[in-house]
PDB file of N, CA and C in Angstrom:
ATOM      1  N   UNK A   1      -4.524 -18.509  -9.642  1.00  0.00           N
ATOM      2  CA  UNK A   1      -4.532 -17.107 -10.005  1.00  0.00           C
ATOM      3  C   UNK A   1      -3.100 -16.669 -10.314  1.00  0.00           C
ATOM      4  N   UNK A   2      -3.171 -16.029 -11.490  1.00  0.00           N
ATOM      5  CA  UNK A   2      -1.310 -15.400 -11.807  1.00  0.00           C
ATOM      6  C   UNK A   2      -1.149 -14.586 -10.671  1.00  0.00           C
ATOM      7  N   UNK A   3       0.107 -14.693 -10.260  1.00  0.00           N
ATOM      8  CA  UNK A   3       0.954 -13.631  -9.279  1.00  0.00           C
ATOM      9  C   UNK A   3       0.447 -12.442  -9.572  1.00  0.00           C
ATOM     10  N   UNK A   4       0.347 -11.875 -10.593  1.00  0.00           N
ATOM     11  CA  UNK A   4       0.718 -10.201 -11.154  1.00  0.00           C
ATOM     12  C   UNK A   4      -0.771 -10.285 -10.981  1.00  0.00           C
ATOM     13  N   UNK A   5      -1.978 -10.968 -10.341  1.00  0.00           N
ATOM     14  CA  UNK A   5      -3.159 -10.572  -9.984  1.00  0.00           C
ATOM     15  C   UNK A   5      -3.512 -10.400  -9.104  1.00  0.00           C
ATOM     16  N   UNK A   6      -2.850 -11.223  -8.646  1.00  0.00           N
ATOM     17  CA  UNK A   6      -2.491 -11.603  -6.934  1.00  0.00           C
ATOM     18  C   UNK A   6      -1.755  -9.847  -6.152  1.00  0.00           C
ATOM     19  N   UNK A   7      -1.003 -10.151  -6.917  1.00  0.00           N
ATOM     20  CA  UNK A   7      -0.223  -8.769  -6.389  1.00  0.00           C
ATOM     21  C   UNK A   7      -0.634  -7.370  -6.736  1.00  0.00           C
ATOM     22  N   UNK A   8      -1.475  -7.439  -8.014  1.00  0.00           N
ATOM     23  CA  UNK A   8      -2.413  -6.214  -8.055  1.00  0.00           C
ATOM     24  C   UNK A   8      -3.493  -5.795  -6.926  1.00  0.00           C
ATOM     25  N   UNK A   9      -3.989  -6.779  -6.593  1.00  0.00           N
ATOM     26  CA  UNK A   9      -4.370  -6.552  -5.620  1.00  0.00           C
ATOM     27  C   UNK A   9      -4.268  -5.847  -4.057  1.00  0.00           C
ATOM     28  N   UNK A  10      -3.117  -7.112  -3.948  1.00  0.00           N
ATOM     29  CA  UNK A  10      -2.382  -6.685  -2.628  1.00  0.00           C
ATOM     30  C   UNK A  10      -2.493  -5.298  -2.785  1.00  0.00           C
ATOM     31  N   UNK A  11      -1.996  -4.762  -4.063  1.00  0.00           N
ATOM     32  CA  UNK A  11      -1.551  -2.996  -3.720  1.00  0.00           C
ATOM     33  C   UNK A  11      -2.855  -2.571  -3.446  1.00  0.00           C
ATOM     34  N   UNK A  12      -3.668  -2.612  -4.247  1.00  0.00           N
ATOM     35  CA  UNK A  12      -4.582  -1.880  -3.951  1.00  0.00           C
ATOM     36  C   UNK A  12      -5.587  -2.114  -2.461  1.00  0.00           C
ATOM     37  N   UNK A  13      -5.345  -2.928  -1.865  1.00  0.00           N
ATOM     38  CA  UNK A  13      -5.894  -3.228  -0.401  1.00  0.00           C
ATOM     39  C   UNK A  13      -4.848  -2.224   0.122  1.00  0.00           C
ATOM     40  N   UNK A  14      -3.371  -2.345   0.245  1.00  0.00           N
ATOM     41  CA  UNK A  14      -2.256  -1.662   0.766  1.00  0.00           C
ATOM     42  C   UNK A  14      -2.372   0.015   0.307  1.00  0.00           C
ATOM     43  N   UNK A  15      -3.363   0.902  -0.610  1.00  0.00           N
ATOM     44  CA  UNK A  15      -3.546   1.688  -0.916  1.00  0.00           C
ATOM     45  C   UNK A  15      -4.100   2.382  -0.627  1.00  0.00           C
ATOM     46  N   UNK A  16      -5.530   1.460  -0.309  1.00  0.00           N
ATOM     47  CA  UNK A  16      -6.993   1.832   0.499  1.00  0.00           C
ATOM     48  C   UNK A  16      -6.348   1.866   1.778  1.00  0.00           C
ATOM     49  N   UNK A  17      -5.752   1.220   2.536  1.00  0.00           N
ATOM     50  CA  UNK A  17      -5.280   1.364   3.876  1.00  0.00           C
ATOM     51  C   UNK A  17      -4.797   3.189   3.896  1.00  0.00           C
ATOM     52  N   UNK A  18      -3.934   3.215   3.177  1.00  0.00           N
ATOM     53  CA  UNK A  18      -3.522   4.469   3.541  1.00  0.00           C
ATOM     54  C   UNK A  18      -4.788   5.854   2.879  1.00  0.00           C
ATOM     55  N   UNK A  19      -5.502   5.590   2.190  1.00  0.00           N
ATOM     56  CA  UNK A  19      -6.504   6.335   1.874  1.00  0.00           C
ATOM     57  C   UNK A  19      -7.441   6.468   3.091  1.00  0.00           C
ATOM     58  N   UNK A  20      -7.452   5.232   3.800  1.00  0.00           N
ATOM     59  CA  UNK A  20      -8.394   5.011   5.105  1.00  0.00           C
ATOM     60  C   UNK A  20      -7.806   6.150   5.740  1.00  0.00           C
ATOM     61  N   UNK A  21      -6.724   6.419   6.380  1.00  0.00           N
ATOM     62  CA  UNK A  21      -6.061   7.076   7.041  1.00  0.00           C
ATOM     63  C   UNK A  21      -6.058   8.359   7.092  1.00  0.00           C
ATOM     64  N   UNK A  22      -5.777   9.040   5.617  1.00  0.00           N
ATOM     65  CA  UNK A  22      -5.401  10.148   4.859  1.00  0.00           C
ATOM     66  C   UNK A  22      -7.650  10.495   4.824  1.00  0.00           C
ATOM     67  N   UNK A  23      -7.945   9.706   4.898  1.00  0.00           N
ATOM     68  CA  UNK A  23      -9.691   9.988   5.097  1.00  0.00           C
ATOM     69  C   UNK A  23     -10.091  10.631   6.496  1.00  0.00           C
ATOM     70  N   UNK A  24      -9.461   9.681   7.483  1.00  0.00           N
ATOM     71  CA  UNK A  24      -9.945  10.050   8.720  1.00  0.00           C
ATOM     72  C   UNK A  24      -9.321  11.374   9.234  1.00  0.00           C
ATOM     73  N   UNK A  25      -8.587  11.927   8.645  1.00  0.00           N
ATOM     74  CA  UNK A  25      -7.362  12.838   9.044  1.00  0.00           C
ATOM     75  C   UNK A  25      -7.970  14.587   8.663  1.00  0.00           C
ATOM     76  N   UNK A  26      -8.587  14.425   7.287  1.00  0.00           N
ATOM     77  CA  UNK A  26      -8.735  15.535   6.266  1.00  0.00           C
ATOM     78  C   UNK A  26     -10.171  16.221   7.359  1.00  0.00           C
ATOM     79  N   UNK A  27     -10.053  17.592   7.331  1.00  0.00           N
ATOM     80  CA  UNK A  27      -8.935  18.272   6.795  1.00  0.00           C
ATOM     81  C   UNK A  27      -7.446  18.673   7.822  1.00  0.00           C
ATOM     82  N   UNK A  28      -7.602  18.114   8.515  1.00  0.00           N
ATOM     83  CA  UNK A  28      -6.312  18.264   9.403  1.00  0.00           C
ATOM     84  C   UNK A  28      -5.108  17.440   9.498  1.00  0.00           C
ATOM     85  N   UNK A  29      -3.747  18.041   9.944  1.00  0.00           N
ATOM     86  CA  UNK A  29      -2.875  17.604   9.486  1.00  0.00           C
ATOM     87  C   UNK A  29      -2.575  16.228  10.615  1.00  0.00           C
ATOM     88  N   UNK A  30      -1.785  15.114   9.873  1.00  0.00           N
ATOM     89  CA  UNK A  30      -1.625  13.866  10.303  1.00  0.00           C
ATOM     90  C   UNK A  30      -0.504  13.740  11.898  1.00  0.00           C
ATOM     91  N   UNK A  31      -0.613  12.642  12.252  1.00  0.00           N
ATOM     92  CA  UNK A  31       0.276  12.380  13.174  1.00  0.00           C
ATOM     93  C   UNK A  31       1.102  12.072  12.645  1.00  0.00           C
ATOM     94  N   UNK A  32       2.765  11.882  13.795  1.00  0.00           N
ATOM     95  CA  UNK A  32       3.501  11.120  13.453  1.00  0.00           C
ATOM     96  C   UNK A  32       3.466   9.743  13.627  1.00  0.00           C
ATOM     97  N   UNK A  33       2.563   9.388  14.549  1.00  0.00           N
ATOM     98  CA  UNK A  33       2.587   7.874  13.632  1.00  0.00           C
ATOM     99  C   UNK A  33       1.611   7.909  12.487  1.00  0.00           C
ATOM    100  N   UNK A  34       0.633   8.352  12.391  1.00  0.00           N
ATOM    101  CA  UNK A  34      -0.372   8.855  10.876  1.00  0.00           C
ATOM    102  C   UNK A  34       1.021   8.305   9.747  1.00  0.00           C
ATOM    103  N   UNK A  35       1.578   9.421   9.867  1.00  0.00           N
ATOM    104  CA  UNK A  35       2.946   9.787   8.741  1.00  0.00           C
ATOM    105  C   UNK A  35       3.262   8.668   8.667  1.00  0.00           C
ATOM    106  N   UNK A  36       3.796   7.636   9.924  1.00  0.00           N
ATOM    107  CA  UNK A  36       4.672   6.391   9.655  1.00  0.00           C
ATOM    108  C   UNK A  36       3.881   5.545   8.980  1.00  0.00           C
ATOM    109  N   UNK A  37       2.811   5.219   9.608  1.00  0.00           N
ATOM    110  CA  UNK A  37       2.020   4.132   8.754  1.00  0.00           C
ATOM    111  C   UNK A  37       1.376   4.661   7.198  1.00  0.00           C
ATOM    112  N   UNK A  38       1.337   5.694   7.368  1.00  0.00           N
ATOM    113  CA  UNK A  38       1.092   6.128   5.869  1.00  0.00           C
ATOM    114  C   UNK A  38       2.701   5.838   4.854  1.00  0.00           C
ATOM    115  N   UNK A  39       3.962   5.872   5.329  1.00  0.00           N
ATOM    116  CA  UNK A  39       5.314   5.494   4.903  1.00  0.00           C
ATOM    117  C   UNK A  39       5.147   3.977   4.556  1.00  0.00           C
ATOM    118  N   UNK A  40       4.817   3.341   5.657  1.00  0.00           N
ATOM    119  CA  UNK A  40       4.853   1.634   5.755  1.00  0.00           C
ATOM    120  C   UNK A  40       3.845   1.296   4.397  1.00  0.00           C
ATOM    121  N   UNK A  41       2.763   2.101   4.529  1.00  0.00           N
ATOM    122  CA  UNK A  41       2.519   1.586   3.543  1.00  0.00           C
ATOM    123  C   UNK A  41       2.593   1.488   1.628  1.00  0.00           C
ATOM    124  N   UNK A  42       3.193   2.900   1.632  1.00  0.00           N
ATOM    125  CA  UNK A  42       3.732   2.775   0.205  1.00  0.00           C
ATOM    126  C   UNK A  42       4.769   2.411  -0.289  1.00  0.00           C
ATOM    127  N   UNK A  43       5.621   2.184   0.801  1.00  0.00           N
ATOM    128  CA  UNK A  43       7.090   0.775   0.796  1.00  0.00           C
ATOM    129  C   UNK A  43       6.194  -0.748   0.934  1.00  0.00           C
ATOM    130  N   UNK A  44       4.954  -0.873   1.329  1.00  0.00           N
ATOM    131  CA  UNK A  44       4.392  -1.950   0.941  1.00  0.00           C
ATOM    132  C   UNK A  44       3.826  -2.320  -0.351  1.00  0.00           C
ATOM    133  N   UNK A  45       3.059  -0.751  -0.766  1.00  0.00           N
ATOM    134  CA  UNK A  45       2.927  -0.859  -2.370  1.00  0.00           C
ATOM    135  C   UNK A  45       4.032  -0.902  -3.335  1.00  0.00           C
ATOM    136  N   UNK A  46       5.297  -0.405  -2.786  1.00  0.00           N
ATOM    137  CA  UNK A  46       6.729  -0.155  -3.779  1.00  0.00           C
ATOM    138  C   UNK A  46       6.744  -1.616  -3.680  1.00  0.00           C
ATOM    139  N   UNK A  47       6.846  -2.184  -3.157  1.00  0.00           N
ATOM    140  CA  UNK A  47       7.170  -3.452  -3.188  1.00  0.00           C
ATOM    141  C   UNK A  47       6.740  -4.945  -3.968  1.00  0.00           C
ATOM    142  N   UNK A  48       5.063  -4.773  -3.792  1.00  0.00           N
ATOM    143  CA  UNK A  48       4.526  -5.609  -4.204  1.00  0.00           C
ATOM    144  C   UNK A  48       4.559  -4.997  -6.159  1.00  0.00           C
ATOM    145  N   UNK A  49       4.604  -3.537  -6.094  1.00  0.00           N
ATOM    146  CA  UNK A  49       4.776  -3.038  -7.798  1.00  0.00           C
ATOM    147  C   UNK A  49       5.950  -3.902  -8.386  1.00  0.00           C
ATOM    148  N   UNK A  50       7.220  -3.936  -7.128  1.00  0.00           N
ATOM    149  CA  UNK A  50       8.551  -4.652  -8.032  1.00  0.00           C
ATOM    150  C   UNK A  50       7.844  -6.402  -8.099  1.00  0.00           C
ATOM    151  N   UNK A  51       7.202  -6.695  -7.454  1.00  0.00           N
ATOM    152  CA  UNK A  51       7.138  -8.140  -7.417  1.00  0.00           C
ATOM    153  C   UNK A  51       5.905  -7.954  -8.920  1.00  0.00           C
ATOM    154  N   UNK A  52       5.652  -6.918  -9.202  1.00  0.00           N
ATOM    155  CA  UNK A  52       4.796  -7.368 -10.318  1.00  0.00           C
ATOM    156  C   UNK A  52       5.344  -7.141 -11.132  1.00  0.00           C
ATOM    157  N   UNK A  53       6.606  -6.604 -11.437  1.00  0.00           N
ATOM    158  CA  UNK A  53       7.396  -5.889 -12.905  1.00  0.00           C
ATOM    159  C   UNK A  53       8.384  -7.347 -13.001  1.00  0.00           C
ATOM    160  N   UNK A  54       8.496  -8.067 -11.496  1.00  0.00           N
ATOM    161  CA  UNK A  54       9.394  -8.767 -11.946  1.00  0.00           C
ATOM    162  C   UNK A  54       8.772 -10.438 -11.831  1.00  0.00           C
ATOM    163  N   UNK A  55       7.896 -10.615 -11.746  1.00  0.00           N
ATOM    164  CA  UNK A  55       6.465 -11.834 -11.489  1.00  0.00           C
ATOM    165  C   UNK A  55       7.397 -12.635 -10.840  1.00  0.00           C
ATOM    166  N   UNK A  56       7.749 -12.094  -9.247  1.00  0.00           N
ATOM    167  CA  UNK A  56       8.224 -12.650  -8.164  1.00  0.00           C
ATOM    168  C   UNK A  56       7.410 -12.334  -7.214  1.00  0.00           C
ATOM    169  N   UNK A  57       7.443 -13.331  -6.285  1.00  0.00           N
ATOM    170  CA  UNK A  57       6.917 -12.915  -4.942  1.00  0.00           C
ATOM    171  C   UNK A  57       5.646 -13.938  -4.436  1.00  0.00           C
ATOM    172  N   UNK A  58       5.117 -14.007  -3.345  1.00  0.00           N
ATOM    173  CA  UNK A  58       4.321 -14.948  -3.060  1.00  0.00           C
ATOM    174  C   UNK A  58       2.992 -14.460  -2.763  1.00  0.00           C
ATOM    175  N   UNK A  59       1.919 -15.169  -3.104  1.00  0.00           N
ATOM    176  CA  UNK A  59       0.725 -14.545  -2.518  1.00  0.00           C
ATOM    177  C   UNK A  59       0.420 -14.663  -1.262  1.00  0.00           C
TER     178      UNK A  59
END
């Protein structure tokens, strides 16, 4: 499987995670760890996006 499919992915599992979250929450406002792991995870999606702009990174 190409990387950049591989890693499309990843994000979008890493996306749904925080949608999971931002689901269980609504309509009320999040924790601070809510907040953190909702952080962790779009520095997990920033990440795997650069590994796809730059077709680095491992599956």
């Amino acid at each position: 499987m190409d990387i950049r499919t591989q890693k499309t992915f990843e994000a979008l599992f890493a996306l749904e995670d925080v949608r999971e979250i931002l689901r269980q929450k609504l309509p009320n406002a999040t924790s601070p760890e809510e907040e953190h792991s909702i952080k962790e995870g779009i520095d997990k999606v920033r990440k795997i996006l650069d590994d796809i702009e730059n077709s680095t990174g491992t599956p």
